[in-house]
C-alpha atoms as a PDB file:
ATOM      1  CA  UNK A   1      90.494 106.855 156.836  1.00  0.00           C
ATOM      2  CA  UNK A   2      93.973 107.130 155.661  1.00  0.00           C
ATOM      3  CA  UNK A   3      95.138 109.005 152.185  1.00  0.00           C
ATOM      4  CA  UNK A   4      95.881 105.622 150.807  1.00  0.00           C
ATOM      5  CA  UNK A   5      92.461 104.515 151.543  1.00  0.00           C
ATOM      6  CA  UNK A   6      90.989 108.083 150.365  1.00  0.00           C
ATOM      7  CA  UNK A   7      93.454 107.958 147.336  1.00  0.00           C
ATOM      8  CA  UNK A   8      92.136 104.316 145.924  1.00  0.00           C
ATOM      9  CA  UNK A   9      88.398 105.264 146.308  1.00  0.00           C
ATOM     10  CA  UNK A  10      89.031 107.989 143.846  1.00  0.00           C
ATOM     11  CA  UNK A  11      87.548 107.579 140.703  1.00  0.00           C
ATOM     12  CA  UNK A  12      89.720 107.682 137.380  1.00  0.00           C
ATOM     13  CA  UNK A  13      87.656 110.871 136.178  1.00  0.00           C
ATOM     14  CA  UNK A  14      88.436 112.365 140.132  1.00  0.00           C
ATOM     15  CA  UNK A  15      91.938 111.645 139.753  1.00  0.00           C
ATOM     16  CA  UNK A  16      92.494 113.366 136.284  1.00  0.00           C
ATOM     17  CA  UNK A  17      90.487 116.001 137.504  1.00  0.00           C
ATOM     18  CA  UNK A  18      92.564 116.802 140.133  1.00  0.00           C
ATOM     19  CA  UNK A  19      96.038 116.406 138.215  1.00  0.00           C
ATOM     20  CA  UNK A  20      94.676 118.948 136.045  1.00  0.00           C
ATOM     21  CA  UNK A  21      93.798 121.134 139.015  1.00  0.00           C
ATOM     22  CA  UNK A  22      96.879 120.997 140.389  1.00  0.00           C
ATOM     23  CA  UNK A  23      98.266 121.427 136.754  1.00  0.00           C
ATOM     24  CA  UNK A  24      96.894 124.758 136.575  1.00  0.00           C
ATOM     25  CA  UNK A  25      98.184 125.636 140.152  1.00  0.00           C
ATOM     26  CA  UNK A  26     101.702 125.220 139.086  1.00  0.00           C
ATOM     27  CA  UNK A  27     101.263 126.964 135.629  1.00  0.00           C
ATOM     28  CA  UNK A  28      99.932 130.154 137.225  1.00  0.00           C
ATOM     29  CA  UNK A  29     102.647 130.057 139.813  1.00  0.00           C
ATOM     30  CA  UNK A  30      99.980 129.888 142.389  1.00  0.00           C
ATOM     31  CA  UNK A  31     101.907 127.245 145.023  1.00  0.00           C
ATOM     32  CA  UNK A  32     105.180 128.347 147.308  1.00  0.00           C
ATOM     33  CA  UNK A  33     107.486 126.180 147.332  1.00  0.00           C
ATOM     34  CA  UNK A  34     106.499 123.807 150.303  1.00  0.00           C
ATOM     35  CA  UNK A  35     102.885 123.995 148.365  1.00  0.00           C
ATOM     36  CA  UNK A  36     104.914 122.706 144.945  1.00  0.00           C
ATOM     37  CA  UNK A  37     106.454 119.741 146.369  1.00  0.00           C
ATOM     38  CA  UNK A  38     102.936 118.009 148.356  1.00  0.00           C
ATOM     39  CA  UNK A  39     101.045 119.037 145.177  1.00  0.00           C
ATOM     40  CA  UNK A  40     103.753 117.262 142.767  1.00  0.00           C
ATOM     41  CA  UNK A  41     104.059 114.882 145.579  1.00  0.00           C
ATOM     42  CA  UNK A  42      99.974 114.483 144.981  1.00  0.00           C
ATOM     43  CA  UNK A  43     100.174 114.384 141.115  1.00  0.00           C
ATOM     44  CA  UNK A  44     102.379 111.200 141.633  1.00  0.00           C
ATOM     45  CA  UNK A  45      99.945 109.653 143.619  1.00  0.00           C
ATOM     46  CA  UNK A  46      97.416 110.385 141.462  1.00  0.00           C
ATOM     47  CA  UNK A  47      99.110 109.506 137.926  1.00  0.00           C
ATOM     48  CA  UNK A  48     100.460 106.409 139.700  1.00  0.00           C
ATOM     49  CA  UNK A  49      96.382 105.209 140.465  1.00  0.00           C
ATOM     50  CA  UNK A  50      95.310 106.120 137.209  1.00  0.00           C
ATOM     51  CA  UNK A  51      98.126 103.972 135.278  1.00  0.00           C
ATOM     52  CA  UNK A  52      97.455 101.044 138.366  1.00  0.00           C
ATOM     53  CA  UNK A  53      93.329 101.694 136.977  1.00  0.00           C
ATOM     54  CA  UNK A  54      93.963 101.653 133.475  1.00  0.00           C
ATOM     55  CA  UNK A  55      95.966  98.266 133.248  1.00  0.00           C
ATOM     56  CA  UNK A  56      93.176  96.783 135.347  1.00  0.00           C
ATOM     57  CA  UNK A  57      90.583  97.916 133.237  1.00  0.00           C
ATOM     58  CA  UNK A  58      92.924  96.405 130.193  1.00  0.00           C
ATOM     59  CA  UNK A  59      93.218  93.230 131.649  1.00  0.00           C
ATOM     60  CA  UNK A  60      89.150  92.977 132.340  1.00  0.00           C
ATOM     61  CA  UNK A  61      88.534  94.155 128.792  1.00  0.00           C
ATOM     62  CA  UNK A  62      91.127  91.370 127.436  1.00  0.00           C
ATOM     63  CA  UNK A  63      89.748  88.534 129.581  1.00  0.00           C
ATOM     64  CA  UNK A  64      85.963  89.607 128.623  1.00  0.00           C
ATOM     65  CA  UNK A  65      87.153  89.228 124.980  1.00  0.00           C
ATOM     66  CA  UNK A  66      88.782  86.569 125.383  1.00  0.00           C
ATOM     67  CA  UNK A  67      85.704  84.945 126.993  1.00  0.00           C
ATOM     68  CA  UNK A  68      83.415  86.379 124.078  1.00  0.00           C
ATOM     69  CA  UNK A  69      85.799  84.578 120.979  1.00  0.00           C
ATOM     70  CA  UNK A  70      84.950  80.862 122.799  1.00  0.00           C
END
């Protein structure tokens, strides 16, 4: 399985999760410096598949009330 497969199988809750993980990392200065740019790397990833999750979800919630008001 490939990240991008293991990355889009995450959960929203997973993904914040481990933006807020890595969060902490970089706050306690616990990452060198090759360790700072994969995890900021990662938090990219992740933040971009949480924003690509939440306009789905929008859209689905739209179209369902959409549906509901005919």
């Amino acid at each position: 399985m490939t990240d991008t497969e293991q990355l889009s199988e995450l959960s929203y809750k997973d993904a914040i999760t481990e933006i807020e993980q890595i969060l902490e990392k970089i706050e306690r200065e616990e990452l060198d410096v090759d360790e700072l740019s994969e995890q900021v790397k990662r938090v990219l990833q992740l933040s971009r598949l949480c924003r690509e999750k939440l306009h789905r979800t929008e859209t689905e919630v739209e179209a369902i009330l959409q549906e509901m008001q005919q």
